[in-house]
Protein backbone atom coordinates (compact mmCIF):
# COMPACT_ATOMS: atom_id res chain seq x y z
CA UNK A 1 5.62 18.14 9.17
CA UNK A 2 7.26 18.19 12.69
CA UNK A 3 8.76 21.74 12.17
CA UNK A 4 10.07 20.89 8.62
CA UNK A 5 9.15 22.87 5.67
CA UNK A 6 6.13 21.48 3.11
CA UNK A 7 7.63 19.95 0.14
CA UNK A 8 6.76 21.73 -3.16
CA UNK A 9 5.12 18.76 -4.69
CA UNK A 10 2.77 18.08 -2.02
CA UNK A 11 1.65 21.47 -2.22
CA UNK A 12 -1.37 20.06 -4.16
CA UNK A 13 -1.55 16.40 -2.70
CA UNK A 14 -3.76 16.46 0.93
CA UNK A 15 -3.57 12.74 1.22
CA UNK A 16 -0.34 12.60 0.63
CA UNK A 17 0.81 15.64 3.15
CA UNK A 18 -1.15 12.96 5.57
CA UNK A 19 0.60 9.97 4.70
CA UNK A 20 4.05 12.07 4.93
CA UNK A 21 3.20 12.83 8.43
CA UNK A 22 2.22 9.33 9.29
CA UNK A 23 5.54 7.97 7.77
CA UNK A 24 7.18 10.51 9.33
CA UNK A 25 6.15 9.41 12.70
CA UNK A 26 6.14 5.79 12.03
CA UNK A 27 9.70 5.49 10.54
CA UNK A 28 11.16 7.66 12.53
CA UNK A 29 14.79 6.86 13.63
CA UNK A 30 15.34 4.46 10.63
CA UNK A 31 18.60 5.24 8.65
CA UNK A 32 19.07 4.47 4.83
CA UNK A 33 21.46 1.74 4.35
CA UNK A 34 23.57 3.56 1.25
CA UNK A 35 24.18 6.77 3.23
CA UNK A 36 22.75 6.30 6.57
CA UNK A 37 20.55 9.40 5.44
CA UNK A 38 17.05 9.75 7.02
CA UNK A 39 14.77 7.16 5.79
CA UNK A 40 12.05 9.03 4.61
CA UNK A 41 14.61 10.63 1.74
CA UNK A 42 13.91 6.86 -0.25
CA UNK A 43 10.13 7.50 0.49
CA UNK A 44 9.73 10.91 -0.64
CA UNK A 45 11.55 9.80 -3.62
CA UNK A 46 9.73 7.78 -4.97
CA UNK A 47 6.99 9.84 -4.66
CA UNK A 48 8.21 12.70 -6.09
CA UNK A 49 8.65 10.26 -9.07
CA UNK A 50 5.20 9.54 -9.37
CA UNK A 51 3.80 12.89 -8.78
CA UNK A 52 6.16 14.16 -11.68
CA UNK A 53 4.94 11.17 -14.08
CA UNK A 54 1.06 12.49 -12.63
CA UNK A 55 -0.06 9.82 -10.74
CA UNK A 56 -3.39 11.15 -8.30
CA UNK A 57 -3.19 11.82 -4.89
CA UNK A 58 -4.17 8.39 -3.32
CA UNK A 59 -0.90 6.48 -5.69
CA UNK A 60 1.74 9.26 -4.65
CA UNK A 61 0.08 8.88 -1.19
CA UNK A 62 0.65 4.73 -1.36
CA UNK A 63 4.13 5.71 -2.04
CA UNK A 64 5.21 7.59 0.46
CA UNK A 65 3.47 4.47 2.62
CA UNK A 66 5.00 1.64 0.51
CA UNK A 67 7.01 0.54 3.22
CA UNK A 68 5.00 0.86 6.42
CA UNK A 69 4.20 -2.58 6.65
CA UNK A 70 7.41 -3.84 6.05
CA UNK A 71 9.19 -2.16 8.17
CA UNK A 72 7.45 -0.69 11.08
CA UNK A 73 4.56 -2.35 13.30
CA UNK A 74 1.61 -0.74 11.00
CA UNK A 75 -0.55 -2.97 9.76
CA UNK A 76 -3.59 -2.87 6.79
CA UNK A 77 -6.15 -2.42 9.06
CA UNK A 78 -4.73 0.45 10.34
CA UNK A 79 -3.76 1.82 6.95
CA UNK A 80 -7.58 1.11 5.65
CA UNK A 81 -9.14 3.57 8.22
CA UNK A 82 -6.37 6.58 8.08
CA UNK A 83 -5.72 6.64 4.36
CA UNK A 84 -9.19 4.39 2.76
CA UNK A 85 -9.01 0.84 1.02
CA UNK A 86 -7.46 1.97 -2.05
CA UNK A 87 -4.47 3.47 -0.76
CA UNK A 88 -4.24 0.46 1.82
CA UNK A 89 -5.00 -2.36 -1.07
CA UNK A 90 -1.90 -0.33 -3.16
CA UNK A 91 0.18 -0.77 -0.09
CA UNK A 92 -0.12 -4.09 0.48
CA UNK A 93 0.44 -4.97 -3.08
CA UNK A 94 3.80 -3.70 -3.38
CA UNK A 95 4.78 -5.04 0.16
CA UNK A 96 6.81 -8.33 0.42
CA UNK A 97 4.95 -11.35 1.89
CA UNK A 98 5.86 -11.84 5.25
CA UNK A 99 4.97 -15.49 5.51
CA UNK A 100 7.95 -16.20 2.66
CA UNK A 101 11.37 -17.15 4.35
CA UNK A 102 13.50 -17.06 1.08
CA UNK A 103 14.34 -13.62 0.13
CA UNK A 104 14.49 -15.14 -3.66
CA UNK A 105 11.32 -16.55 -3.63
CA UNK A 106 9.51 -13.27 -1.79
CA UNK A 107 10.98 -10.85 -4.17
CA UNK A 108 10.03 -13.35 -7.11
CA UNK A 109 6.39 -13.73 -5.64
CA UNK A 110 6.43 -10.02 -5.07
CA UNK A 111 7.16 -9.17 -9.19
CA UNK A 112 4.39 -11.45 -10.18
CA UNK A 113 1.98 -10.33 -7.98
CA UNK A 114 2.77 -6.68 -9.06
CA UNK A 115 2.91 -8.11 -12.97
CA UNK A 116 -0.77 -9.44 -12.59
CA UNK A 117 -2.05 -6.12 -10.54
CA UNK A 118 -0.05 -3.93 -13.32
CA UNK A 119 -1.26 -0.22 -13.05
CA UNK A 120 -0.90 1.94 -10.18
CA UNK A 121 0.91 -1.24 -8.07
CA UNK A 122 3.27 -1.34 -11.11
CA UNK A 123 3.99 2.26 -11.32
CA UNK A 124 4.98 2.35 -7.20
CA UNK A 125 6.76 -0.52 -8.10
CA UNK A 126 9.09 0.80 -10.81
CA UNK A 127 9.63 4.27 -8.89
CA UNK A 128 10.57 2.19 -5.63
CA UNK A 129 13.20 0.40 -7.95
CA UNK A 130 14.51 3.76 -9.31
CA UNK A 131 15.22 5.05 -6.03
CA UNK A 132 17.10 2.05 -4.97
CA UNK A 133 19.06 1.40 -8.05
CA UNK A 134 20.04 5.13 -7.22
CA UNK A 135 20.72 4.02 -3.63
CA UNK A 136 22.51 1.28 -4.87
CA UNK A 137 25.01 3.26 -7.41
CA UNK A 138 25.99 5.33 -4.40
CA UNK A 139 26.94 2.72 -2.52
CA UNK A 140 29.10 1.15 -5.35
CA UNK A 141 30.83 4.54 -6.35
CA UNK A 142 31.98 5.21 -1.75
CA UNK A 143 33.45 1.35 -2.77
CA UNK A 144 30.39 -0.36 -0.77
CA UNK A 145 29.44 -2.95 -2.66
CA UNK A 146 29.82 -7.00 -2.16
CA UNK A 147 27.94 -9.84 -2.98
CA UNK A 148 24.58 -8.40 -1.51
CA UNK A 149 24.89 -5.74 -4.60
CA UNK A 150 25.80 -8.45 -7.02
CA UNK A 151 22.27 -9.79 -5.71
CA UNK A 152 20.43 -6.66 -5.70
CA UNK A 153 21.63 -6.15 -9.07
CA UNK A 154 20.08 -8.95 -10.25
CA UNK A 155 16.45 -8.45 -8.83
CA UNK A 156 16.43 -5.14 -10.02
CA UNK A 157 17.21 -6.33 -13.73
CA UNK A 158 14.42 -8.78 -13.07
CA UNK A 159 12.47 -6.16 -11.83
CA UNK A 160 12.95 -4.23 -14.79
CA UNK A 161 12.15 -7.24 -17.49
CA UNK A 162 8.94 -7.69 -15.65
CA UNK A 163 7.87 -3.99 -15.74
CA UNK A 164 9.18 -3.79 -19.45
CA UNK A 165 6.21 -6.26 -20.12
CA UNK A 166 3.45 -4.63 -18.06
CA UNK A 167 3.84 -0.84 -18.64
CA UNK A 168 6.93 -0.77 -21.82
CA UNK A 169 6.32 2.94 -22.64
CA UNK A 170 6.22 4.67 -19.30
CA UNK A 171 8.37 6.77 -18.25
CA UNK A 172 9.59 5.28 -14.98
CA UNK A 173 10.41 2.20 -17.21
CA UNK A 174 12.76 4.37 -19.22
CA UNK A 175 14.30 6.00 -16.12
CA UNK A 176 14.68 2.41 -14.06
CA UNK A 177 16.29 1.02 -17.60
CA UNK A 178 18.91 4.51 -17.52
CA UNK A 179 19.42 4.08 -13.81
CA UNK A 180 20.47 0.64 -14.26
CA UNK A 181 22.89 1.20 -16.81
CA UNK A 182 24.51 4.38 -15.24
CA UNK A 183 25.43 1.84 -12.27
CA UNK A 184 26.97 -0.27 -15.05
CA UNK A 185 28.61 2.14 -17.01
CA UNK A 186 29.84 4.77 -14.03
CA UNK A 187 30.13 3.08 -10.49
CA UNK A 188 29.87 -1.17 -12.01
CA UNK A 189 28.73 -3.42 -9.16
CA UNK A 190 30.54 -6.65 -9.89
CA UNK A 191 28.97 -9.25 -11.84
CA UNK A 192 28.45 -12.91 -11.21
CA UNK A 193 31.02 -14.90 -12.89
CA UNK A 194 29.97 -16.88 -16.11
CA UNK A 195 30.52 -20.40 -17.09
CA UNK A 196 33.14 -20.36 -19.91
């Protein structure tokens, strides 16, 4: 991994020692917004999380990939012939559509297109969430947040409703629901004001 040690839960994952490479490579230079921390800390994150909660090689794999498209010039094609259709197919499904102006209306399209793939999309889904709820409490505790959190907030409450109805007893459900209400309870992102 470009001089850096193998991480312990790849060990026994050769796909996904592949895709951390590739992401590696191909998000190289890009900073985390919460503490400007090397990008591939969020993707290694979340697939830690799903290797813990056993997922198979090719979903941890999609993980550590889950934002290639999004964010770098990689596209499906390319994806399709490095890591095979399945990983590439998983990718794509948890990806925001790029032909959808409205950040609303892409992150709403992107929960129900995740609620009617439900399975391994779901489960990439949920971890993804995790890690940026987590991203999102440290920003609120170094007194970070503004109306973007207030925002982000929201989706991921959304986000969690959603998953609550496709997968209610897994694990990363639980965890997204705790993460969620330690940002509440410990470092509270302001709320949107209610209508007396």
């Amino acid at each position: 991994m470009n001089g850096r040690p193998e991480l312990p839960f790849a060990r026994h994952l050769p796909l996904t020692r592949e895709a951390i490479e590739f992401a590696n490579e191909r998000h190289f230079g890009q900073r985390r917004e919460a503490d400007s921390g090397d990008f591939m800390l969020h993707l290694l994150e979340v697939a830690a999380l799903l290797d813990r909660s056993k997922y198979p090689d090719q979903v941890v794999a999609a993980a550590v990939l889950h934002d290639v498209l999004e964010h770098t010039d990689v596209e499906r094609e390319e994806l399709e012939r490095r890591f095979g259709p399945e990983v590439a197919g998983l990718v794509a499904m948890v990806s925001d559509h790029p032909g959808i102006a409205d950040e609303d209306e892409r992150k709403a399209e992107l929960r129900q297109r995740v609620r009617g793939a439900g399975g391994d999309a779901a489960a990439i889904y949920a971890a993804d969430k995790i890690s940026k709820v987590r991203e999102l409490r440290l920003m609120a505790a170094s007194g970070r947040s503004g109306p973007e959190t207030v925002v982000a907030r929201r989706r991921y409450q959304d986000s969690l409703a959603m998953l609550e109805d496709v997968m209610p007893d897994d694990r990363l459900v639980t965890l997204l629901r705790v993460e969620l209400e330690a940002l509440d309870e410990f470092s509270p992102v302001p709320r949107p004001a209610t209508a007396e």
